[in-house]
PDB file of N, CA and C in Angstrom:
ATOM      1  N   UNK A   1     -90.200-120.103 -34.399  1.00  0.00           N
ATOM      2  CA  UNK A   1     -91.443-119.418 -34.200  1.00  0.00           C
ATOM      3  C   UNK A   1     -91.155-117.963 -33.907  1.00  0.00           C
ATOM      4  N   UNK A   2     -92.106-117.153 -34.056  1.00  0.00           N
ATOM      5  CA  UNK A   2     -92.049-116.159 -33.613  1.00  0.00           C
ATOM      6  C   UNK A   2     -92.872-115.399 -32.512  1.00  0.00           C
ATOM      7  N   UNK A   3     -92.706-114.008 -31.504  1.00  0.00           N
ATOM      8  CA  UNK A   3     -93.371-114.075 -30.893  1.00  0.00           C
ATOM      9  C   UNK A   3     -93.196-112.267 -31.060  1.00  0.00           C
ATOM     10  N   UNK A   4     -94.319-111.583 -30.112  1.00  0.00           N
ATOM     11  CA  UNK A   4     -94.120-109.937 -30.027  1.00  0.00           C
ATOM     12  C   UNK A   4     -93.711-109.754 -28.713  1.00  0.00           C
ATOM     13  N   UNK A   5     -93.092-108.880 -28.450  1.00  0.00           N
ATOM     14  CA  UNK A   5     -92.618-108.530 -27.082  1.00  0.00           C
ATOM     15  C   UNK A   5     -93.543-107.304 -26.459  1.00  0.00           C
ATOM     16  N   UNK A   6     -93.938-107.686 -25.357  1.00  0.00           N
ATOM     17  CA  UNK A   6     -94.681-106.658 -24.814  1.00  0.00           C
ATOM     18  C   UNK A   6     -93.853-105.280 -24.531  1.00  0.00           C
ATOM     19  N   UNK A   7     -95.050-104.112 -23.672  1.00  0.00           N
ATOM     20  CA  UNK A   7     -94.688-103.050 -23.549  1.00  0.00           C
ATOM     21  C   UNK A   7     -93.361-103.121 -22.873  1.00  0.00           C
ATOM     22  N   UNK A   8     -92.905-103.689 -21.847  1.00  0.00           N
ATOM     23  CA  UNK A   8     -91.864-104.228 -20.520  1.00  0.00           C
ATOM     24  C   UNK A   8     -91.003-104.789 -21.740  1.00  0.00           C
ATOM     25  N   UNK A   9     -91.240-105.859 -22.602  1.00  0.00           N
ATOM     26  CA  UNK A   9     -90.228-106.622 -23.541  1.00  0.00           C
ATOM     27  C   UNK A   9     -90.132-108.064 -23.335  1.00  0.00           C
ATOM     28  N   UNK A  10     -91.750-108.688 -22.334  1.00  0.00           N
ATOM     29  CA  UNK A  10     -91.571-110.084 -22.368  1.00  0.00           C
ATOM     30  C   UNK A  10     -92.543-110.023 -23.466  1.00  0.00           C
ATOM     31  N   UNK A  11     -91.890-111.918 -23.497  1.00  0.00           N
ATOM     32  CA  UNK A  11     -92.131-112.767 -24.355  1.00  0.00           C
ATOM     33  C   UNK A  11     -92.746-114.064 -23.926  1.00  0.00           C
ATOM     34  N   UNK A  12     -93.837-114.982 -24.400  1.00  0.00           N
ATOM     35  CA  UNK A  12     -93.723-115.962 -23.918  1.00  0.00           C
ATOM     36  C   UNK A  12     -93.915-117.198 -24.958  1.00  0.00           C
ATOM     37  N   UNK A  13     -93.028-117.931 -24.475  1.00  0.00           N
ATOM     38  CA  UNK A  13     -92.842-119.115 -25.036  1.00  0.00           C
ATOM     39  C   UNK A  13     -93.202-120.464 -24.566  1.00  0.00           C
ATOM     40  N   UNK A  14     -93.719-121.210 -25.087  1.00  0.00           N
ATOM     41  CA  UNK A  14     -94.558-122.978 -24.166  1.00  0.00           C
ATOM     42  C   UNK A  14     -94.724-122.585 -22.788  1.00  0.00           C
ATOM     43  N   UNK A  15     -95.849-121.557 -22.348  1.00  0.00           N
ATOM     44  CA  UNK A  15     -96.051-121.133 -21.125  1.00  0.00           C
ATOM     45  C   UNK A  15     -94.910-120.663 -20.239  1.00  0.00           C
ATOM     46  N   UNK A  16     -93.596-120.427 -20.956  1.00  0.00           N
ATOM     47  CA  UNK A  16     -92.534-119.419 -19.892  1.00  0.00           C
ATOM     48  C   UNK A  16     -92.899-117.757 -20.474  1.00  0.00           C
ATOM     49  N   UNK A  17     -92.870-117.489 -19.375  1.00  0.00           N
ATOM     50  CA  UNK A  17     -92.196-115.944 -19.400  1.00  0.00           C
ATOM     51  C   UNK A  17     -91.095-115.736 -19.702  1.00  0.00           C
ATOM     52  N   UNK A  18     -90.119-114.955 -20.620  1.00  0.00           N
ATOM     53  CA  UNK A  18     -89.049-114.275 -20.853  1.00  0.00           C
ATOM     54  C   UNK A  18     -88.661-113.044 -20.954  1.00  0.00           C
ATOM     55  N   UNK A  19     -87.859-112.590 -19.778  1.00  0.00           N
ATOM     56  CA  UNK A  19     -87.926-110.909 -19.788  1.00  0.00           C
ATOM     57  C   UNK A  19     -86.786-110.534 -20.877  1.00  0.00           C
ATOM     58  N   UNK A  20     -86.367-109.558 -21.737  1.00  0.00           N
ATOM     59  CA  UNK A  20     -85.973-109.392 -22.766  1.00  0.00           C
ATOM     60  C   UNK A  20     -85.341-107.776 -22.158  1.00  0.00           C
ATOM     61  N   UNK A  21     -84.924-107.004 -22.877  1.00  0.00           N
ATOM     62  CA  UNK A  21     -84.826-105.674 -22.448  1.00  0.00           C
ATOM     63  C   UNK A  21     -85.901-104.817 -22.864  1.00  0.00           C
ATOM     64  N   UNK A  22     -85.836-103.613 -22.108  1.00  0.00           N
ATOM     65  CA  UNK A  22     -87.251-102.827 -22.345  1.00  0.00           C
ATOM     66  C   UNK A  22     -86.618-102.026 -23.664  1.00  0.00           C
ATOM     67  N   UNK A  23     -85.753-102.364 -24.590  1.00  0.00           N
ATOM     68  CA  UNK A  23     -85.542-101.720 -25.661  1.00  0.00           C
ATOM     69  C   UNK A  23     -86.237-102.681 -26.865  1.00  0.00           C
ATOM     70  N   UNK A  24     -86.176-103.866 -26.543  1.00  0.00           N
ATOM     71  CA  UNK A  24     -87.163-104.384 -27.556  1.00  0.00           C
ATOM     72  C   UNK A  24     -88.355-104.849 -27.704  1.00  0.00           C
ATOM     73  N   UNK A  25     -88.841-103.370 -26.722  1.00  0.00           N
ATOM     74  CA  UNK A  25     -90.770-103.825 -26.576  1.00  0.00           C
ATOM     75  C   UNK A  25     -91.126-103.705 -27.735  1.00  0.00           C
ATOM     76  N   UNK A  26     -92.763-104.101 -28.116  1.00  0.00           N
ATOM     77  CA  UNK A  26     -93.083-104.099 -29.572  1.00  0.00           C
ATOM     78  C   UNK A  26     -92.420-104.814 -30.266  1.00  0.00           C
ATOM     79  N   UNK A  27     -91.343-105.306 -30.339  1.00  0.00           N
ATOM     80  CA  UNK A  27     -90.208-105.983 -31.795  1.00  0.00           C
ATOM     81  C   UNK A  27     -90.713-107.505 -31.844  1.00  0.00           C
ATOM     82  N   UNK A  28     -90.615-108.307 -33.031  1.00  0.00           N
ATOM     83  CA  UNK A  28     -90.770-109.375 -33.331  1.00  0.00           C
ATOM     84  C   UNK A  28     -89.411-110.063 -33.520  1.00  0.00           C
ATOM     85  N   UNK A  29     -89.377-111.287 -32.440  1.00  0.00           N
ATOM     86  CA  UNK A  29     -88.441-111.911 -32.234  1.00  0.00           C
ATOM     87  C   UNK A  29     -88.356-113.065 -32.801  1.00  0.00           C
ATOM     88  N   UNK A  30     -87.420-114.123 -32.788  1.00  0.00           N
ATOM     89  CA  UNK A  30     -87.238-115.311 -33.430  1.00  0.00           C
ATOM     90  C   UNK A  30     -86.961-116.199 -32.834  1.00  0.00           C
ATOM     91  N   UNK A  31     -87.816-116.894 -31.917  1.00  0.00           N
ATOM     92  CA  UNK A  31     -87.788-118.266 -31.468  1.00  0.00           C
ATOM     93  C   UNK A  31     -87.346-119.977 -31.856  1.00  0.00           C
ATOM     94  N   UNK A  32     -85.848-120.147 -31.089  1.00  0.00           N
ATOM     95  CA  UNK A  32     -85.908-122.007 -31.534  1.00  0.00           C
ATOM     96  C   UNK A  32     -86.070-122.541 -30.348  1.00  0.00           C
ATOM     97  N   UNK A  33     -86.954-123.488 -30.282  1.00  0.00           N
ATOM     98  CA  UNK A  33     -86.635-124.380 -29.025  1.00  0.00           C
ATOM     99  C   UNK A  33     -86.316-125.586 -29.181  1.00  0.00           C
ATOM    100  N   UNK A  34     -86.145-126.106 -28.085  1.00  0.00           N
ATOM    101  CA  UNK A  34     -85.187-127.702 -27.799  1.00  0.00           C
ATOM    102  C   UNK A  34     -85.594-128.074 -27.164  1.00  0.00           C
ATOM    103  N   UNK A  35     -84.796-129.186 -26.632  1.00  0.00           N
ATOM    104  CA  UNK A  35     -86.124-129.638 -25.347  1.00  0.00           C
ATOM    105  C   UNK A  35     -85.357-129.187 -24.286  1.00  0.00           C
ATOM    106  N   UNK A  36     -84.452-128.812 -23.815  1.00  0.00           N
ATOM    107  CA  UNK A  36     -83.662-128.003 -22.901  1.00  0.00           C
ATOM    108  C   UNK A  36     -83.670-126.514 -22.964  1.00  0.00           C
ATOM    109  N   UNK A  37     -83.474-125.761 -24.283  1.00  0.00           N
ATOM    110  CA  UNK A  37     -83.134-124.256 -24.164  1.00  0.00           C
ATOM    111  C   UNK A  37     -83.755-123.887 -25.118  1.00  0.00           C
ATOM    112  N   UNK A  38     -84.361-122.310 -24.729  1.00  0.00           N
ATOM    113  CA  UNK A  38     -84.729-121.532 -26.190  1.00  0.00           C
ATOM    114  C   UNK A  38     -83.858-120.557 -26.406  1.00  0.00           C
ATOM    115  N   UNK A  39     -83.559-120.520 -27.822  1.00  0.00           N
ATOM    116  CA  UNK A  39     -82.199-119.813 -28.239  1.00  0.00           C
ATOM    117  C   UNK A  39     -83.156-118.204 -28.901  1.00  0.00           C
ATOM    118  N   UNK A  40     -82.934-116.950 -28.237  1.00  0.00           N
ATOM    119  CA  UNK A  40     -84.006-116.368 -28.913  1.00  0.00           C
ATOM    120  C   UNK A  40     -83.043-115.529 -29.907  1.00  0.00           C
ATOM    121  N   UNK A  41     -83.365-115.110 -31.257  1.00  0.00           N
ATOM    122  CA  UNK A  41     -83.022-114.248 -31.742  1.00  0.00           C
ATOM    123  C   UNK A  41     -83.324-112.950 -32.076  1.00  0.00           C
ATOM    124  N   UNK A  42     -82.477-112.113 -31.001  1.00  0.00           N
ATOM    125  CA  UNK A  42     -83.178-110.253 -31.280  1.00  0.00           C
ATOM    126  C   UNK A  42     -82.448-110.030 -32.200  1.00  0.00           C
ATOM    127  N   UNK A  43     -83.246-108.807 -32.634  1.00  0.00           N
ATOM    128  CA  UNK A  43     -82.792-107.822 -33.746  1.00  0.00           C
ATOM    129  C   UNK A  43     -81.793-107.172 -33.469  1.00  0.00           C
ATOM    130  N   UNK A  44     -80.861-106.951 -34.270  1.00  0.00           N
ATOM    131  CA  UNK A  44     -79.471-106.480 -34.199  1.00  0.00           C
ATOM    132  C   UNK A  44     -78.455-106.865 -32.990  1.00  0.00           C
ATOM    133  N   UNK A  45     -78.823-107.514 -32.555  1.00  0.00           N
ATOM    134  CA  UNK A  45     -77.814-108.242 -31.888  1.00  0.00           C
ATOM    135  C   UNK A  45     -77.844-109.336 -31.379  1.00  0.00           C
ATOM    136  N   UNK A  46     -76.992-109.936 -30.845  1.00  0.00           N
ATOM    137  CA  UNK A  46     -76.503-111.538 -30.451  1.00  0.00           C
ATOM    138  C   UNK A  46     -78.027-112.531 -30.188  1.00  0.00           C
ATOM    139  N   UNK A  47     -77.712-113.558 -30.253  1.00  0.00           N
ATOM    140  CA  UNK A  47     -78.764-114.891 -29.613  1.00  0.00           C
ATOM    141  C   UNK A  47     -78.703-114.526 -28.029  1.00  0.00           C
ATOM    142  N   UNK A  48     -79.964-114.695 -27.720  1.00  0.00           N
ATOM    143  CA  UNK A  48     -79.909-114.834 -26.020  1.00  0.00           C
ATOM    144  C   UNK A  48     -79.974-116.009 -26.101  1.00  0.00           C
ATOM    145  N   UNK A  49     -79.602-117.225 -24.583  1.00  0.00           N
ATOM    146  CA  UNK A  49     -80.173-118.615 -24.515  1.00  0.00           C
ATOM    147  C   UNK A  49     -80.874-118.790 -23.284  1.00  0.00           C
ATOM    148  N   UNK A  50     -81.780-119.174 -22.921  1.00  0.00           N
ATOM    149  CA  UNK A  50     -82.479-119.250 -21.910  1.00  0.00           C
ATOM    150  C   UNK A  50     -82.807-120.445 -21.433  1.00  0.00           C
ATOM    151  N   UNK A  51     -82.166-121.044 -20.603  1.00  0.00           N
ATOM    152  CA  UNK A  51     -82.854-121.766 -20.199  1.00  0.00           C
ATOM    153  C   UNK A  51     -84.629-122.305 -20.047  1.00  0.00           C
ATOM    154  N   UNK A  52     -84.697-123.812 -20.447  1.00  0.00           N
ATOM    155  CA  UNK A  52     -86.252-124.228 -20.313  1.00  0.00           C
ATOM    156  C   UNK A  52     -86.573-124.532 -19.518  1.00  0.00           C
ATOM    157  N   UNK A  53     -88.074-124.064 -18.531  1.00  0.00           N
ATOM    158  CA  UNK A  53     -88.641-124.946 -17.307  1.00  0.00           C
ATOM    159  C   UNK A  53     -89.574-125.184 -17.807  1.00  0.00           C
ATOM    160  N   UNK A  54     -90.501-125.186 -18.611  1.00  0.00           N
ATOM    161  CA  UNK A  54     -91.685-126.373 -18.629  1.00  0.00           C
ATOM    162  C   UNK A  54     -91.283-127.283 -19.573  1.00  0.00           C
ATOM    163  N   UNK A  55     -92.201-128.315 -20.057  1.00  0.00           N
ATOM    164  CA  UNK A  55     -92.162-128.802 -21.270  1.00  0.00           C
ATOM    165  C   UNK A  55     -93.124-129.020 -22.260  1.00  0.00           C
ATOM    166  N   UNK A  56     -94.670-127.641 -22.071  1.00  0.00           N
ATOM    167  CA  UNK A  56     -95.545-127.734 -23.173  1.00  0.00           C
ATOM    168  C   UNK A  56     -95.062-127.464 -24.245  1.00  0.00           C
ATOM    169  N   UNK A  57     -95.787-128.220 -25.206  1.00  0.00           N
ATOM    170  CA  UNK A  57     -95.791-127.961 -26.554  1.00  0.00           C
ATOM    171  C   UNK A  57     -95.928-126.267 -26.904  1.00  0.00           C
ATOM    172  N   UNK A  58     -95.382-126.412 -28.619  1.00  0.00           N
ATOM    173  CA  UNK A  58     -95.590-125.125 -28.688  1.00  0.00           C
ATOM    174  C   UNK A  58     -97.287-124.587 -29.495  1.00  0.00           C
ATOM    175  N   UNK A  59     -97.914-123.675 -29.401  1.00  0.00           N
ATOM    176  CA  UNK A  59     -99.223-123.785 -29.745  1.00  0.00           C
ATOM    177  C   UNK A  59     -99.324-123.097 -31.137  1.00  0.00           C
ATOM    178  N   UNK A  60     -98.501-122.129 -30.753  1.00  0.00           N
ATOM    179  CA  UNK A  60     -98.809-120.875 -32.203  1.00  0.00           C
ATOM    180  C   UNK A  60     -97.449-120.486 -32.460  1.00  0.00           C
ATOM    181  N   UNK A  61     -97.413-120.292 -33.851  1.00  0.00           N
ATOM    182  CA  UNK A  61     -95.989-120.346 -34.674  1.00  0.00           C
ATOM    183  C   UNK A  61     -95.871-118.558 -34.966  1.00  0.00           C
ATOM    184  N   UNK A  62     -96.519-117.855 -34.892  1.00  0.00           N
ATOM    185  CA  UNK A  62     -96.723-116.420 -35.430  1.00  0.00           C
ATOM    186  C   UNK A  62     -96.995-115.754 -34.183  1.00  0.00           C
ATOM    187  N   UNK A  63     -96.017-114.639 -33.931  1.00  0.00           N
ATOM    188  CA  UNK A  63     -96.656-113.590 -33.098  1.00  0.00           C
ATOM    189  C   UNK A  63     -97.172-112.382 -33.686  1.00  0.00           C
ATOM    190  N   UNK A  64     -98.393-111.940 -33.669  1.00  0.00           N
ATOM    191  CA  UNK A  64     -99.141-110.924 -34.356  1.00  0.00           C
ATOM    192  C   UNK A  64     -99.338-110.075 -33.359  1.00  0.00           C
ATOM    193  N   UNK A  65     -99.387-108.346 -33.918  1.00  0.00           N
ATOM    194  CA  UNK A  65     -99.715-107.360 -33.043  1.00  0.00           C
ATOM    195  C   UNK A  65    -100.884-107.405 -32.877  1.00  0.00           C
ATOM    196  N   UNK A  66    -101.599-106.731 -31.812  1.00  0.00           N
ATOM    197  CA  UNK A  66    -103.137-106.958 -31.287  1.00  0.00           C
ATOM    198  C   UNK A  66    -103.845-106.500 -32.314  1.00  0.00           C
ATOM    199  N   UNK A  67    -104.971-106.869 -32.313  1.00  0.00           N
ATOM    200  CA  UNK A  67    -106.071-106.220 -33.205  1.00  0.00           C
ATOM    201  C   UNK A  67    -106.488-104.868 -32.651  1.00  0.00           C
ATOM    202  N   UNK A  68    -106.616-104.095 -33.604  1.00  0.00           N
ATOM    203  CA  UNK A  68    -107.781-102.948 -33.146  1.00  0.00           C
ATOM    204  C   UNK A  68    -108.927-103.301 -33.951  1.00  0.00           C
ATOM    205  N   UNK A  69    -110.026-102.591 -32.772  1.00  0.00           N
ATOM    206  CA  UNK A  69    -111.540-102.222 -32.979  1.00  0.00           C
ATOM    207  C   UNK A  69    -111.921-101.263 -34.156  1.00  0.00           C
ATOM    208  N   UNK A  70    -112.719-101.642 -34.587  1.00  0.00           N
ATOM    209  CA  UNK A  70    -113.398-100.229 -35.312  1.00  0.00           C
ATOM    210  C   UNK A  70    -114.496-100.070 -35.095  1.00  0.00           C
ATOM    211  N   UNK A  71    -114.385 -99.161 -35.112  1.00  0.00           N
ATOM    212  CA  UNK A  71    -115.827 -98.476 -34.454  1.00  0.00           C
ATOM    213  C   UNK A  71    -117.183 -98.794 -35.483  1.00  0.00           C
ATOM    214  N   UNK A  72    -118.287 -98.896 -34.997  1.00  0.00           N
ATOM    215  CA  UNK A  72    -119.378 -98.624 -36.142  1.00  0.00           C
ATOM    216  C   UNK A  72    -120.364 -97.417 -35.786  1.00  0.00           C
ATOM    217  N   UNK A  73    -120.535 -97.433 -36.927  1.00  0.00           N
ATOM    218  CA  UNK A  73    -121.433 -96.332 -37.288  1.00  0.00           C
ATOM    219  C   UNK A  73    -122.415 -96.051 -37.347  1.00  0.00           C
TER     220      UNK A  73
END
């Protein structure tokens, strides 16, 4: 799955928080999970592994940047 990293550079995955570095705020990351660990994959460099504490399901497979408004006229 994938997810966007906020301004800070979390992420969240089956209701965890994951703090990431504040160099890959904005970036789209690459999520596997297990039923023990999520293995995340950043851009240009190594797998992080993170340990899992909950065990919800996962809900949404796509992380999309926010929508903007448009104005009317």
């Amino acid at each position: 799955m994938q997810r966007r990293a906020s301004n800070s550079g979390v992420i969240m995955v089956c209701g965890q928080k994951v703090a990431l570095d504040r160099a890959q705020k904005h970036e789209t990351v690459t999520v596997l999970t297990s039923e023990t660990t999520l293995a995340i994959e950043l851009p240009d460099t190594d797998t992080q592994i993170v340990r899992r504490t909950t065990t919800q399901p996962v809900r949404s497979i796509k992380g999309r940047r926010p929508r903007t408004a448009t104005p009317n006229s």
